[in-house]
N, C-alpha and C. Protein backbone atom coordinates (compact mmCIF):
# COMPACT_ATOMS: atom_id res chain seq x y z
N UNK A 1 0.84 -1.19 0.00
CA UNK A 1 0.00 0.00 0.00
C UNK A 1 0.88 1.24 0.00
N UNK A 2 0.31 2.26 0.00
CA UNK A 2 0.88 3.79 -0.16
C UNK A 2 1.71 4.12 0.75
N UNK A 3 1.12 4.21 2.09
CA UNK A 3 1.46 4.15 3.17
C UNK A 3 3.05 3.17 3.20
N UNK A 4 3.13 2.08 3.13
CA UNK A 4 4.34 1.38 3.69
C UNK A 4 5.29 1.61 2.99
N UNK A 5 4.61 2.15 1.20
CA UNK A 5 6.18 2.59 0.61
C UNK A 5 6.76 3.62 0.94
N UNK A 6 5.78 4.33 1.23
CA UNK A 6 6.45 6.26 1.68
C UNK A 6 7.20 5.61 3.04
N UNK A 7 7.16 5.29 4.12
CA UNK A 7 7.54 4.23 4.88
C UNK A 7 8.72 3.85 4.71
N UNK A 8 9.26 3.00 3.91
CA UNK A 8 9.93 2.49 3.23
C UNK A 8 10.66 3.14 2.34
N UNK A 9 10.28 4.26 1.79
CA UNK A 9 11.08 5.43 1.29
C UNK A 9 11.91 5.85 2.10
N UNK A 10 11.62 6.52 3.17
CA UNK A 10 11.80 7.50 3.86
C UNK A 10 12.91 6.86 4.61
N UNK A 11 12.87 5.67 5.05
CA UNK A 11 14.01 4.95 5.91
C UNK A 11 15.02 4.34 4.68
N UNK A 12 15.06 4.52 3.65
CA UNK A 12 15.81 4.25 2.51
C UNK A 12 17.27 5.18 2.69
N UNK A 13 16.99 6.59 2.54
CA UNK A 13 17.20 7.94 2.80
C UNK A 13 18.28 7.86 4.14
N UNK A 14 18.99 8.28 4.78
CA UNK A 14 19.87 8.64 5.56
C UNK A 14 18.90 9.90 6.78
N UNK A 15 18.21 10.10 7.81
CA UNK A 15 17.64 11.03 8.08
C UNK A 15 18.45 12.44 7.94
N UNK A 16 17.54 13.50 8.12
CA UNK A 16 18.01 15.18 7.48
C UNK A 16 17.15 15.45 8.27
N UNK A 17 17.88 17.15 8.87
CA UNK A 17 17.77 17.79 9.52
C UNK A 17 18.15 18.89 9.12
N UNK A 18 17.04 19.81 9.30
CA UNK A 18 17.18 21.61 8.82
C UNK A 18 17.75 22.63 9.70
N UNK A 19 18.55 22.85 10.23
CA UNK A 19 18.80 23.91 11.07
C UNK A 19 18.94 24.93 10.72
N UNK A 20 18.44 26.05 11.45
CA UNK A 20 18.94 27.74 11.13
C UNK A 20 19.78 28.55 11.18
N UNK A 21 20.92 27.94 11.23
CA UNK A 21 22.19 28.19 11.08
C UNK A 21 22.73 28.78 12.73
N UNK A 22 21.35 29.07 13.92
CA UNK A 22 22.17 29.28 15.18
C UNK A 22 23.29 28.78 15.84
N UNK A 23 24.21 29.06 16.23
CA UNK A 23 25.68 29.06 16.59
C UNK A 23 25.35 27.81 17.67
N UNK A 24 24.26 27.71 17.98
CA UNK A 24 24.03 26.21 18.81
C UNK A 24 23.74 24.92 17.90
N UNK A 25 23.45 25.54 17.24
CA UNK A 25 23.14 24.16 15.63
C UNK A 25 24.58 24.06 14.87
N UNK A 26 25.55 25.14 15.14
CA UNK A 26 26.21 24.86 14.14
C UNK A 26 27.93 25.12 14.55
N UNK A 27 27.70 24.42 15.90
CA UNK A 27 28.95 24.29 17.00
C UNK A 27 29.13 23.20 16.66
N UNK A 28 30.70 22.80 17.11
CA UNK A 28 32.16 21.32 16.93
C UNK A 28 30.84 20.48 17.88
N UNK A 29 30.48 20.80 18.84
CA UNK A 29 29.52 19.98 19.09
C UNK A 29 28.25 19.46 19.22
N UNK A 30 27.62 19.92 18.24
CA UNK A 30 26.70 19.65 17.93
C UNK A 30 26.72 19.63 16.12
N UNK A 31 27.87 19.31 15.41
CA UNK A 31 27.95 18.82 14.34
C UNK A 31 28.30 17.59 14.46
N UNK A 32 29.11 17.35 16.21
CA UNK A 32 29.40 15.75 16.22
C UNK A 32 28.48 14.89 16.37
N UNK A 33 27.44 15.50 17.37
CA UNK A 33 26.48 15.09 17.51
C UNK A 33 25.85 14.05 16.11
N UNK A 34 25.39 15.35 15.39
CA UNK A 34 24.79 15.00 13.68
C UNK A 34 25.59 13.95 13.21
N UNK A 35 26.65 13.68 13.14
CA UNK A 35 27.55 12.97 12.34
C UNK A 35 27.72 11.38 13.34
N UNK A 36 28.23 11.36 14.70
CA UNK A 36 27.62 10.38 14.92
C UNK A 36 26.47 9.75 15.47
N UNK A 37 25.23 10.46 15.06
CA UNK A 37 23.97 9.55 15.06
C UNK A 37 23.74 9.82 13.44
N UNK A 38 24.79 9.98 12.61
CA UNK A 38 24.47 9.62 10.98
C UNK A 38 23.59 10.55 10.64
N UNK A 39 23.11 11.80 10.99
CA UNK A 39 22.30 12.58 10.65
C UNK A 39 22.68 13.57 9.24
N UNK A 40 22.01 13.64 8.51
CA UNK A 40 22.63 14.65 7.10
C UNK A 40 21.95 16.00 7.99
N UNK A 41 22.98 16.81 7.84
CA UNK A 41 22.18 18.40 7.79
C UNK A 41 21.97 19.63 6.25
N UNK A 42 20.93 19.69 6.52
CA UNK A 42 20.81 20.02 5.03
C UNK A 42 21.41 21.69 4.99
N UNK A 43 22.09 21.98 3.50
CA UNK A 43 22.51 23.51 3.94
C UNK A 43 21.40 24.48 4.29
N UNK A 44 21.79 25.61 4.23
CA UNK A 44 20.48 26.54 4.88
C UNK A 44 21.21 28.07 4.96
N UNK A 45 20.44 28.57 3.69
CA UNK A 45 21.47 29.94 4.16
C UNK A 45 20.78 30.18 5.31
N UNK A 46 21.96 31.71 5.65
CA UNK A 46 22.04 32.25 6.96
C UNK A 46 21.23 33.91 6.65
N UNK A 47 20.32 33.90 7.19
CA UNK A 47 19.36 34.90 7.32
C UNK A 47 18.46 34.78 6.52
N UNK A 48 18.30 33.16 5.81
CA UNK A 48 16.75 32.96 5.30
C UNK A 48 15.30 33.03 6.17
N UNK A 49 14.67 33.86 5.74
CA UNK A 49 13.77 33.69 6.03
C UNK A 49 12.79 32.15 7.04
N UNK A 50 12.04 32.65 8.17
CA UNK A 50 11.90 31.30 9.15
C UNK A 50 10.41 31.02 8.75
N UNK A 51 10.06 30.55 7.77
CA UNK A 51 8.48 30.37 7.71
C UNK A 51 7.55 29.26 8.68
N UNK A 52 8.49 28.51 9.03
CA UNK A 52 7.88 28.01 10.18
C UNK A 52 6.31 28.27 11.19
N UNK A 53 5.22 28.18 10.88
CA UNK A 53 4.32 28.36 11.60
C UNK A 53 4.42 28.29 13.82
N UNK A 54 5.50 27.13 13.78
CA UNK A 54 5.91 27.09 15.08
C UNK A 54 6.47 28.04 15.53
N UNK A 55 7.34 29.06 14.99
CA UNK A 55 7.93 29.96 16.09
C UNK A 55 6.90 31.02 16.18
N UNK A 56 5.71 31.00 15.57
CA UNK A 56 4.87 32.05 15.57
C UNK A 56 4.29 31.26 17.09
N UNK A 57 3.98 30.14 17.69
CA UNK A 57 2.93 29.22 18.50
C UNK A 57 4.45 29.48 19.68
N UNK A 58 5.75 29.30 19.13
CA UNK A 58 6.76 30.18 20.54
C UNK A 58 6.62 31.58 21.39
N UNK A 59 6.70 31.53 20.41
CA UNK A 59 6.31 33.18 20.45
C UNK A 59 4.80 33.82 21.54
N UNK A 60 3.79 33.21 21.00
CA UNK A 60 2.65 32.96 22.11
C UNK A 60 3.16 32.91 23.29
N UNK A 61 3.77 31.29 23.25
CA UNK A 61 4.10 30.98 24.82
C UNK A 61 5.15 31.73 25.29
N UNK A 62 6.19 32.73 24.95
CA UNK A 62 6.79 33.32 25.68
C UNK A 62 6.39 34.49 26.18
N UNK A 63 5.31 35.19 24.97
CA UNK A 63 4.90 36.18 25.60
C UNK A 63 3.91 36.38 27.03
N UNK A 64 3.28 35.03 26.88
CA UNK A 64 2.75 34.40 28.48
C UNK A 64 3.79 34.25 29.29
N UNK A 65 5.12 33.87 29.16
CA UNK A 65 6.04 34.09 30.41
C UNK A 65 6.16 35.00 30.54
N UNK A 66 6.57 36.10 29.60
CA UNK A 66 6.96 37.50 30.03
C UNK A 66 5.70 38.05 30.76
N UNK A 67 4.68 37.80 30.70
CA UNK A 67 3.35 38.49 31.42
C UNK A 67 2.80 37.80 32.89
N UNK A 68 3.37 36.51 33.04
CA UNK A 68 3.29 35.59 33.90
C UNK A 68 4.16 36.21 35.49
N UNK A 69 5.36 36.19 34.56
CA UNK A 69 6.43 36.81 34.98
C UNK A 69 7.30 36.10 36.17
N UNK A 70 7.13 34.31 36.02
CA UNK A 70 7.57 33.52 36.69
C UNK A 70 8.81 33.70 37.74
N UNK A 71 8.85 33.42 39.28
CA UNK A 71 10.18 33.66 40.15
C UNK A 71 11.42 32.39 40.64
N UNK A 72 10.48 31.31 39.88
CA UNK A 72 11.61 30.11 39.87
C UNK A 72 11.19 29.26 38.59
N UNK A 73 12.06 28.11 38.06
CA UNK A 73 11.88 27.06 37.50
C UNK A 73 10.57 26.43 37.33
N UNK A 74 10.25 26.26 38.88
CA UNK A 74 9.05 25.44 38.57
C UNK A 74 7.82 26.48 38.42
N UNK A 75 7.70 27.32 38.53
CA UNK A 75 6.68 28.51 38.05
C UNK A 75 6.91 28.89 36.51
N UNK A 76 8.15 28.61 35.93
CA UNK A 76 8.17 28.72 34.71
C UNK A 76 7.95 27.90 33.88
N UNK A 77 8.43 25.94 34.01
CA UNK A 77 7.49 25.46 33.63
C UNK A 77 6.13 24.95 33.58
N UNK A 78 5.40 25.16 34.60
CA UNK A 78 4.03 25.14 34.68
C UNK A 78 3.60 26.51 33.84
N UNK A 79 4.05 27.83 33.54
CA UNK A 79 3.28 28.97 33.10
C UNK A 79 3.84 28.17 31.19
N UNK A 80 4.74 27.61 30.81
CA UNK A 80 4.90 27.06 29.65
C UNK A 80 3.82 25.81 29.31
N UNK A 81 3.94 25.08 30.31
CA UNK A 81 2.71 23.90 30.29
C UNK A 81 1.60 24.39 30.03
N UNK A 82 1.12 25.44 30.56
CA UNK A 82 -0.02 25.86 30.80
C UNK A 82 -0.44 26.56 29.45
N UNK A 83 0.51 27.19 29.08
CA UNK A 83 0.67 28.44 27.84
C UNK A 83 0.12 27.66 26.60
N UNK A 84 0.76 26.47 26.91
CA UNK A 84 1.26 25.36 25.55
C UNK A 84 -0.15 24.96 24.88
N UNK A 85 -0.65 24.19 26.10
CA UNK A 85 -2.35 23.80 25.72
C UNK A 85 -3.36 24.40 26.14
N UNK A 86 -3.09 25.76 26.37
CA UNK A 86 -3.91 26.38 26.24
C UNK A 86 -4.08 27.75 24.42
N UNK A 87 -3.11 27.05 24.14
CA UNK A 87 -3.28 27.34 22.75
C UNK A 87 -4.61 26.81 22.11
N UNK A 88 -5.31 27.49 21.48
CA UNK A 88 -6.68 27.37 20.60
C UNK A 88 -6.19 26.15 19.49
N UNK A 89 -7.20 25.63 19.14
CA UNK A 89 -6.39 24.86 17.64
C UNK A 89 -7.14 25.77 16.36
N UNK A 90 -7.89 26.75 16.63
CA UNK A 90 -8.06 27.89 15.71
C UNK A 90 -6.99 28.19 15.40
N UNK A 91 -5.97 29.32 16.58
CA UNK A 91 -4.77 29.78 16.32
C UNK A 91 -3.54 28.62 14.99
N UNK A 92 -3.85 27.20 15.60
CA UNK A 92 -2.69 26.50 14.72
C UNK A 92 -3.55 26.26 13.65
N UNK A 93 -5.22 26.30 13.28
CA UNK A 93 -5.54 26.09 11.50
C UNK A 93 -5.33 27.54 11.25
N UNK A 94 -5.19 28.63 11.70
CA UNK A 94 -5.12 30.19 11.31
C UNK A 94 -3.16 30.32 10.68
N UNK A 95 -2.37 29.44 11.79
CA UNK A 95 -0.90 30.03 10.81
C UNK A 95 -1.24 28.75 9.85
N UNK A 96 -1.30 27.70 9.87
CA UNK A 96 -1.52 26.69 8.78
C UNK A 96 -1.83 27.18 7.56
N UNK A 97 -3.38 27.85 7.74
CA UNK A 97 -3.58 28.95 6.70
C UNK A 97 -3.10 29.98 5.90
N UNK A 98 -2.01 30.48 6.90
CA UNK A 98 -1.09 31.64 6.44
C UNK A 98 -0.21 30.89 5.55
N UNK A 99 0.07 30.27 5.52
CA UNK A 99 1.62 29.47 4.55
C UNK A 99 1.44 30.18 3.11
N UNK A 100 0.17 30.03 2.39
CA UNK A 100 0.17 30.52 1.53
C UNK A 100 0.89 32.01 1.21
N UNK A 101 0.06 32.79 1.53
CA UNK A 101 0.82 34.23 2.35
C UNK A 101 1.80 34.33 2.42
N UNK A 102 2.35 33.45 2.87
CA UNK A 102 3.99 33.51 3.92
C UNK A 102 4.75 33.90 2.71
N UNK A 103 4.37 32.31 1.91
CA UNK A 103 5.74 32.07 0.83
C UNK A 103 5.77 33.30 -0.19
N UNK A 104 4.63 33.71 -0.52
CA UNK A 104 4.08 35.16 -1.29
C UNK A 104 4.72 36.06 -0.83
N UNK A 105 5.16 36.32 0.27
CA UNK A 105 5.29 37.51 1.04
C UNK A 105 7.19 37.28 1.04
N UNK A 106 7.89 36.42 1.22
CA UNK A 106 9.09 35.95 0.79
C UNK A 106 9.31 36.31 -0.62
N UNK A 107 8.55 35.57 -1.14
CA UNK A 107 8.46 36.15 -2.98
C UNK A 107 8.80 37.58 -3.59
N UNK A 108 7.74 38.50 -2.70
CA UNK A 108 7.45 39.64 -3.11
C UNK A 108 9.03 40.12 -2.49
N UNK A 109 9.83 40.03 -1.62
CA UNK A 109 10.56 40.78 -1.16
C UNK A 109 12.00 39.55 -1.38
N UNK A 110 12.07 39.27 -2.07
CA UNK A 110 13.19 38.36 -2.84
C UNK A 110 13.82 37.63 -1.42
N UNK A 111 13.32 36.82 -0.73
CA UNK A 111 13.88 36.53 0.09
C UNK A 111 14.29 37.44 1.46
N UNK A 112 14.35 38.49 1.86
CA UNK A 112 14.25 39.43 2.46
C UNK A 112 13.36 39.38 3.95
N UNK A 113 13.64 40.01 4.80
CA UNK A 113 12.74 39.41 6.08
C UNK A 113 11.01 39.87 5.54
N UNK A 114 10.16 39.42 6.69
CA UNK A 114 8.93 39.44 6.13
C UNK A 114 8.15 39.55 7.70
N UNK A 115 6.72 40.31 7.58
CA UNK A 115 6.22 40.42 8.62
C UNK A 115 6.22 39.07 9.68
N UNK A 116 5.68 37.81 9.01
CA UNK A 116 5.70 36.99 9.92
C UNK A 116 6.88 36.51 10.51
């Protein structure tokens, strides 16, 4: 069936990993990391654009810490726990929705930063 070849594709393949070029993705150790668990990292220029719908759903939850305004650890992850699912699943079909947009909006400004 469809299913077991994509399946079967996919573990064919060597796994890949996208990083954003942060100086924590792209440190002696954490390239060793990649290399011995066999990981490919795929290139990625540096100041491409992050279309990612997730850092928009980060972004949420931090601005609930900053308003929370947590005084230890464990007040900070409970105000993240809390932040996390209390996300709408409106909000995640609303950036889902945006993608279209997004890549348009990349387009229009040749790669260039972009509101989202």
């Amino acid at each position: 069936n469809s299913r077991s070849h994509d399946l079967l594709h996919m573990m064919s393949f060597p796994p890949e990993e996208k990083t954003d070029n942060d100086p924590k993705h792209t440190s002696k150790r954490a390239k060793s990391w990649f290399q011995t668990n066999r990981i490919q990292v795929m290139e990625w220029p540096a100041q491409s654009p992050d279309l990612n719908p997730i850092e928009n759903l980060w972004a949420d939850i931090k601005n609930a810490v900053h308003e929370a305004k947590p005084r230890n650890a464990e007040e900070l992850w409970n105000v993240i726990q809390l932040s996390g699912a209390a996300i709408p699943v409106d909000r995640c079909q609303e950036l889902v929705n945006s993608m279209h947009h997004r890549c348009e909006a990349v387009i229009r400004n040749r790669g260039y930063a972009t509101k989202y």
